[in-house]
C-alpha atoms as a PDB file:
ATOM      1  CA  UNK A   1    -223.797 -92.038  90.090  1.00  0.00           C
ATOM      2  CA  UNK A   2    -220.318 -92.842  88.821  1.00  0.00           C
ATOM      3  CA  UNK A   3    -219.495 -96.163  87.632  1.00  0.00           C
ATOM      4  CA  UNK A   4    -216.367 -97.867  88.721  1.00  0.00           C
ATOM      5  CA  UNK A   5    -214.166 -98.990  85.688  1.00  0.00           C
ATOM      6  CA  UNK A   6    -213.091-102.917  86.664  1.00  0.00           C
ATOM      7  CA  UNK A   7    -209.766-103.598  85.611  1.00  0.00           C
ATOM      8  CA  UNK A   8    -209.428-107.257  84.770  1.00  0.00           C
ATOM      9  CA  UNK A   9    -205.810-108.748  84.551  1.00  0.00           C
ATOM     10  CA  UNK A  10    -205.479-112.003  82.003  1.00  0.00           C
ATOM     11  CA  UNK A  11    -204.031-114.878  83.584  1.00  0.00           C
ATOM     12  CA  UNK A  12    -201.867-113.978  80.485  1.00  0.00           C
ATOM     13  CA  UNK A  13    -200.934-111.030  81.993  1.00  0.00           C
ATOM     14  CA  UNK A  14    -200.196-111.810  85.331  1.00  0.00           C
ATOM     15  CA  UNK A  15    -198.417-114.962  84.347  1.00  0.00           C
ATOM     16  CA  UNK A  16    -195.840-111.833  82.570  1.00  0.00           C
ATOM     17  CA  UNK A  17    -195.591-110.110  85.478  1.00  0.00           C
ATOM     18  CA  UNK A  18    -195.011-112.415  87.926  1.00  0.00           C
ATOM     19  CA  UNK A  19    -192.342-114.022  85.612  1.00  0.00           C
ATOM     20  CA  UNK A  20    -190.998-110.761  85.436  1.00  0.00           C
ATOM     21  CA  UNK A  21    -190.678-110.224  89.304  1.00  0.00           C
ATOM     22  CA  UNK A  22    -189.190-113.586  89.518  1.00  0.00           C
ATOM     23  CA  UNK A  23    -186.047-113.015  86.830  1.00  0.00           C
ATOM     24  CA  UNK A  24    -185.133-109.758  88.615  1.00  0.00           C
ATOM     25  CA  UNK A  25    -185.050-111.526  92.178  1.00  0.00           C
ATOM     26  CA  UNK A  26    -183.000-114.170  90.488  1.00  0.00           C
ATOM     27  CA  UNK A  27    -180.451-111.531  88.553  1.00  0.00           C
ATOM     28  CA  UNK A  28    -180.147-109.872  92.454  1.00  0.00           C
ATOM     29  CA  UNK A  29    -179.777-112.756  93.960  1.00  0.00           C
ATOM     30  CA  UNK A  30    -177.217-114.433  91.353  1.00  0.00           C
ATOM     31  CA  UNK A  31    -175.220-110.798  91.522  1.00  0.00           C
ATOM     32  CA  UNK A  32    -175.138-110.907  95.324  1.00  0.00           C
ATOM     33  CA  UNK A  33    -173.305-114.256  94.684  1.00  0.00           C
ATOM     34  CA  UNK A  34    -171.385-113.744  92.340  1.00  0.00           C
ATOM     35  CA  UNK A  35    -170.166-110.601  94.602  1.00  0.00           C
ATOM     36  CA  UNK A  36    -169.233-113.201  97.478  1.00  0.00           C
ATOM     37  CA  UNK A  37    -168.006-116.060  95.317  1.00  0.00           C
ATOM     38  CA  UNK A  38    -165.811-112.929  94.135  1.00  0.00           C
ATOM     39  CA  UNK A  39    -164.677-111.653  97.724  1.00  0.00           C
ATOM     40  CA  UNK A  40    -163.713-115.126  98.646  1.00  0.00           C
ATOM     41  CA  UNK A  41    -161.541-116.231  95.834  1.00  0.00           C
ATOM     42  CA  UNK A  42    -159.833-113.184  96.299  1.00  0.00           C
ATOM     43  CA  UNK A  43    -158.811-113.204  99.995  1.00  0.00           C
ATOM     44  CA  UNK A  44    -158.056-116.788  99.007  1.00  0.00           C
ATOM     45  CA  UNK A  45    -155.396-115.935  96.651  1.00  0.00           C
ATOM     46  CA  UNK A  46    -154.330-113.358  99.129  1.00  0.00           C
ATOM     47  CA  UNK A  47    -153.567-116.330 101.424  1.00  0.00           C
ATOM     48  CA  UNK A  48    -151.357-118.391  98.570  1.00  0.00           C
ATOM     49  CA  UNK A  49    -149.384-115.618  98.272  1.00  0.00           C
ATOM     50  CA  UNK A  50    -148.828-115.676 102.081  1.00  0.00           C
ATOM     51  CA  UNK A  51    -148.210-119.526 102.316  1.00  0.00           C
ATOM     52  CA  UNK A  52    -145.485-118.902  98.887  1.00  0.00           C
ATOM     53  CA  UNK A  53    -143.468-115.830 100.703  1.00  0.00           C
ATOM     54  CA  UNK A  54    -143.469-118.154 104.365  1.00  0.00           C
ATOM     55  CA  UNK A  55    -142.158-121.409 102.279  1.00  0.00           C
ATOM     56  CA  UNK A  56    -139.418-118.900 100.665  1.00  0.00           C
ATOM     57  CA  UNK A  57    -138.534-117.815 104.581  1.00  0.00           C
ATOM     58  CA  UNK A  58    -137.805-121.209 105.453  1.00  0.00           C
ATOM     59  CA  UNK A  59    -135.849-122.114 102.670  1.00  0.00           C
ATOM     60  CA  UNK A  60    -133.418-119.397 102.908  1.00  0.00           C
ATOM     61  CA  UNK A  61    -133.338-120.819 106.631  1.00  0.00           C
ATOM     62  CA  UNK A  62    -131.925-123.801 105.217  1.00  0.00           C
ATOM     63  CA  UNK A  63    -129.762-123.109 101.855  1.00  0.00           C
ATOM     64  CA  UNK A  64    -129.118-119.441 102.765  1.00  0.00           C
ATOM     65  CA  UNK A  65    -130.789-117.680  99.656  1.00  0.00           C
ATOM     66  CA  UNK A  66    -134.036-117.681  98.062  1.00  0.00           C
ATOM     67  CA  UNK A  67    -135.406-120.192  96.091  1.00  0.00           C
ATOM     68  CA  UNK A  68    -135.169-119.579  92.154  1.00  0.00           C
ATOM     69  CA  UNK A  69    -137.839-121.784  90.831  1.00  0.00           C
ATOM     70  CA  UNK A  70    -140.978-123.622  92.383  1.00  0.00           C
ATOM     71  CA  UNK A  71    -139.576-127.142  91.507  1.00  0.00           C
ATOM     72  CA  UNK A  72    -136.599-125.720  94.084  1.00  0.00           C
ATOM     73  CA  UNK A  73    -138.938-124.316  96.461  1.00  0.00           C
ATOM     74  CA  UNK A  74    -140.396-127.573  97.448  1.00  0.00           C
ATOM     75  CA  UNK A  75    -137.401-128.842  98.395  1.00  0.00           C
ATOM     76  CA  UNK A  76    -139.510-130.825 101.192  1.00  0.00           C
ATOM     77  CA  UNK A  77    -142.378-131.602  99.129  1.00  0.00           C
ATOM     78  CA  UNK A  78    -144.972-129.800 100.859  1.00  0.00           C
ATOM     79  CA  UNK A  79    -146.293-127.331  97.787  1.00  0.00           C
ATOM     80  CA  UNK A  80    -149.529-128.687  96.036  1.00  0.00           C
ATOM     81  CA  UNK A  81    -149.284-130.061  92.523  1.00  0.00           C
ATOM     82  CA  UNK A  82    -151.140-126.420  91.198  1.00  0.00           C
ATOM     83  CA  UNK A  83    -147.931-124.435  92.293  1.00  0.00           C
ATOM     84  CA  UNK A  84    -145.832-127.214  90.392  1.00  0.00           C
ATOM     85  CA  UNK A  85    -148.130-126.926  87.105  1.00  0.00           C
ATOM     86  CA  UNK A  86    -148.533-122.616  88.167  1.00  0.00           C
ATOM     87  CA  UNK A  87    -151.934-122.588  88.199  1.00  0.00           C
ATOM     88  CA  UNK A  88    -154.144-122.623  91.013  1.00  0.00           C
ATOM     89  CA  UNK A  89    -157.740-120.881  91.665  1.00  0.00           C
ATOM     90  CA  UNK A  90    -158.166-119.586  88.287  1.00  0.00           C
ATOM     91  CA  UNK A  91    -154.577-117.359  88.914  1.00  0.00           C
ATOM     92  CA  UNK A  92    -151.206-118.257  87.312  1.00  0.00           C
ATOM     93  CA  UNK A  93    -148.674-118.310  89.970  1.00  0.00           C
ATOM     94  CA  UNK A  94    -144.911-117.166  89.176  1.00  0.00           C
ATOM     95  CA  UNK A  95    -141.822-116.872  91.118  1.00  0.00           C
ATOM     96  CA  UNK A  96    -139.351-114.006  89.979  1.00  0.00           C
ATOM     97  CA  UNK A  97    -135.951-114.368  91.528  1.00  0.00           C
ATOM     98  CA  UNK A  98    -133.920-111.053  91.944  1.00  0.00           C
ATOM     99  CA  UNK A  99    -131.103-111.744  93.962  1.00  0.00           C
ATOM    100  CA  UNK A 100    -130.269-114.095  97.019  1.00  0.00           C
ATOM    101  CA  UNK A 101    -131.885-111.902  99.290  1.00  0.00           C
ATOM    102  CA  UNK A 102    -134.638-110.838  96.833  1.00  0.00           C
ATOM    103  CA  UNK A 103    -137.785-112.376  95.003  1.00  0.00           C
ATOM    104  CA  UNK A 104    -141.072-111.841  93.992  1.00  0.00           C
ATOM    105  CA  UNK A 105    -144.697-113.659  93.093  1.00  0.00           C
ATOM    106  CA  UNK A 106    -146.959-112.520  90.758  1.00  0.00           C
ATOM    107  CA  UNK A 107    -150.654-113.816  90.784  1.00  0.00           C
ATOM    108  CA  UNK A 108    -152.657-112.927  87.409  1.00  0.00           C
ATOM    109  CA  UNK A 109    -155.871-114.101  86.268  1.00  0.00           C
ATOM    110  CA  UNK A 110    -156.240-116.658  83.781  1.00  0.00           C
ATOM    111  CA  UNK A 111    -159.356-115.456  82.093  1.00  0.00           C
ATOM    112  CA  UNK A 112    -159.189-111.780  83.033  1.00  0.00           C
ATOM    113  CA  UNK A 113    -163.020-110.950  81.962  1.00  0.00           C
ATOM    114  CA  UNK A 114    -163.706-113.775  85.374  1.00  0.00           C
ATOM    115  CA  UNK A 115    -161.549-111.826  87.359  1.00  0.00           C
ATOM    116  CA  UNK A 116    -159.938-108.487  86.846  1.00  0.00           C
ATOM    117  CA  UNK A 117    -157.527-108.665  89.838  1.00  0.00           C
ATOM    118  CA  UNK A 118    -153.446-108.887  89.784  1.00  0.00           C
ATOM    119  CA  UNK A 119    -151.652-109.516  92.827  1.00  0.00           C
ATOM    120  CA  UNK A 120    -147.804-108.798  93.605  1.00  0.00           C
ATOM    121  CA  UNK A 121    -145.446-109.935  96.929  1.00  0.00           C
ATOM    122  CA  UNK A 122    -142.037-109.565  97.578  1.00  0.00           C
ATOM    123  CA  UNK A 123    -139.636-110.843 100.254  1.00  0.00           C
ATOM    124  CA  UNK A 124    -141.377-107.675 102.511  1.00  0.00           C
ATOM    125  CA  UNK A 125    -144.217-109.808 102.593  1.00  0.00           C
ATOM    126  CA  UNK A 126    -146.755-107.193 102.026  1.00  0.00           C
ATOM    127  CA  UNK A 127    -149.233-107.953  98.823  1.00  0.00           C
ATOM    128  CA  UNK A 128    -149.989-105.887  96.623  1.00  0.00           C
ATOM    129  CA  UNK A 129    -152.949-105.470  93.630  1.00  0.00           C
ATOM    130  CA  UNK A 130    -153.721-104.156  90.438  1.00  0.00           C
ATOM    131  CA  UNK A 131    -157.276-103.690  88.792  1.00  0.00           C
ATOM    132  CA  UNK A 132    -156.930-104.729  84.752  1.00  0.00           C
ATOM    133  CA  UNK A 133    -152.880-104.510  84.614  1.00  0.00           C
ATOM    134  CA  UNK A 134    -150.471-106.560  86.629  1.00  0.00           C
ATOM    135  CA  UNK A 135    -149.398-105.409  89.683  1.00  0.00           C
ATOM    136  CA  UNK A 136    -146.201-104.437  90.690  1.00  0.00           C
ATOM    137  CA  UNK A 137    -144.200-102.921  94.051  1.00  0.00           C
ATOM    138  CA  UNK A 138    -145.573 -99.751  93.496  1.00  0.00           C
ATOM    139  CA  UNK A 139    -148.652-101.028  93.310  1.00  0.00           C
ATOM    140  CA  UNK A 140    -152.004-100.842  95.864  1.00  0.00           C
ATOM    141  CA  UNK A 141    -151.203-102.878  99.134  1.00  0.00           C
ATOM    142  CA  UNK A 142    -154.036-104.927 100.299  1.00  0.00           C
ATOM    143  CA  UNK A 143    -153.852-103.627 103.860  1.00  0.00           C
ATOM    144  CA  UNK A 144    -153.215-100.341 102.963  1.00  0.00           C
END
């Protein structure tokens, strides 16, 4: 007859491994977050950018070139006090002024280790990114 070996587990023991199950569900979980917290902010920013190049639009409507400054661009009071200060969602907005028909915003990080995405739009309207560098025209376009 062969004996069957009985494998006893400590309460010790288990107590390690079912800690252990439970901090690597929470790291997935937290990562999974942090991936959509991520994705969100970003298509948010995306959407400043928009709501910047459509307020430059409609103030060359009205004064027949481009605005040079963000104090100029809300001419009718309608940016939010982050554009004003140039900071908004963790990104540092600025306005570059090329011509009167020209311009450009630039969206970079504050703390680039948070967020290692750049974003570029000119008076084309079409945004642009950059991973770890700003971007630039030549750079990636969002829906391209």
């Amino acid at each position: 007859m062969s004996k069957k070996k009985k494998v006893k587990f400590k309460t010790r023991d288990f107590s390690i491994i079912t800690l252990s199950i439970l901090v690597i569900t929470s790291i997935a979980i937290l990562s999974n977050f942090n991936i959509q917290l991520f994705n969100s902010s970003e298509s948010d920013i995306a959407n400043e950018l928009k709501l910047l190049v459509e307020a430059q639009k409609n103030y060359k409507e009205v004064y027949n070139t481009f605005a040079t400054s963000f104090d100029a661009l809300d001419y009718k009071g309608l940016l939010e006090q982050n554009y004003l200060a140039r900071a908004k969602k963790g990104y540092e907005f600025r306005l570059e002024y090329g011509s009167q028909n020209s311009f450009s915003f630039t969206a970079n990080p504050k703390n680039p280790s948070l967020s290692n995405t750049y974003y570029y739009v000119d008076e084309s309207g079409v945004i642009r990114y950059n991973f770890n560098s700003p971007a630039n025209e030549n750079s990636i376009p969002i829906d391209g």
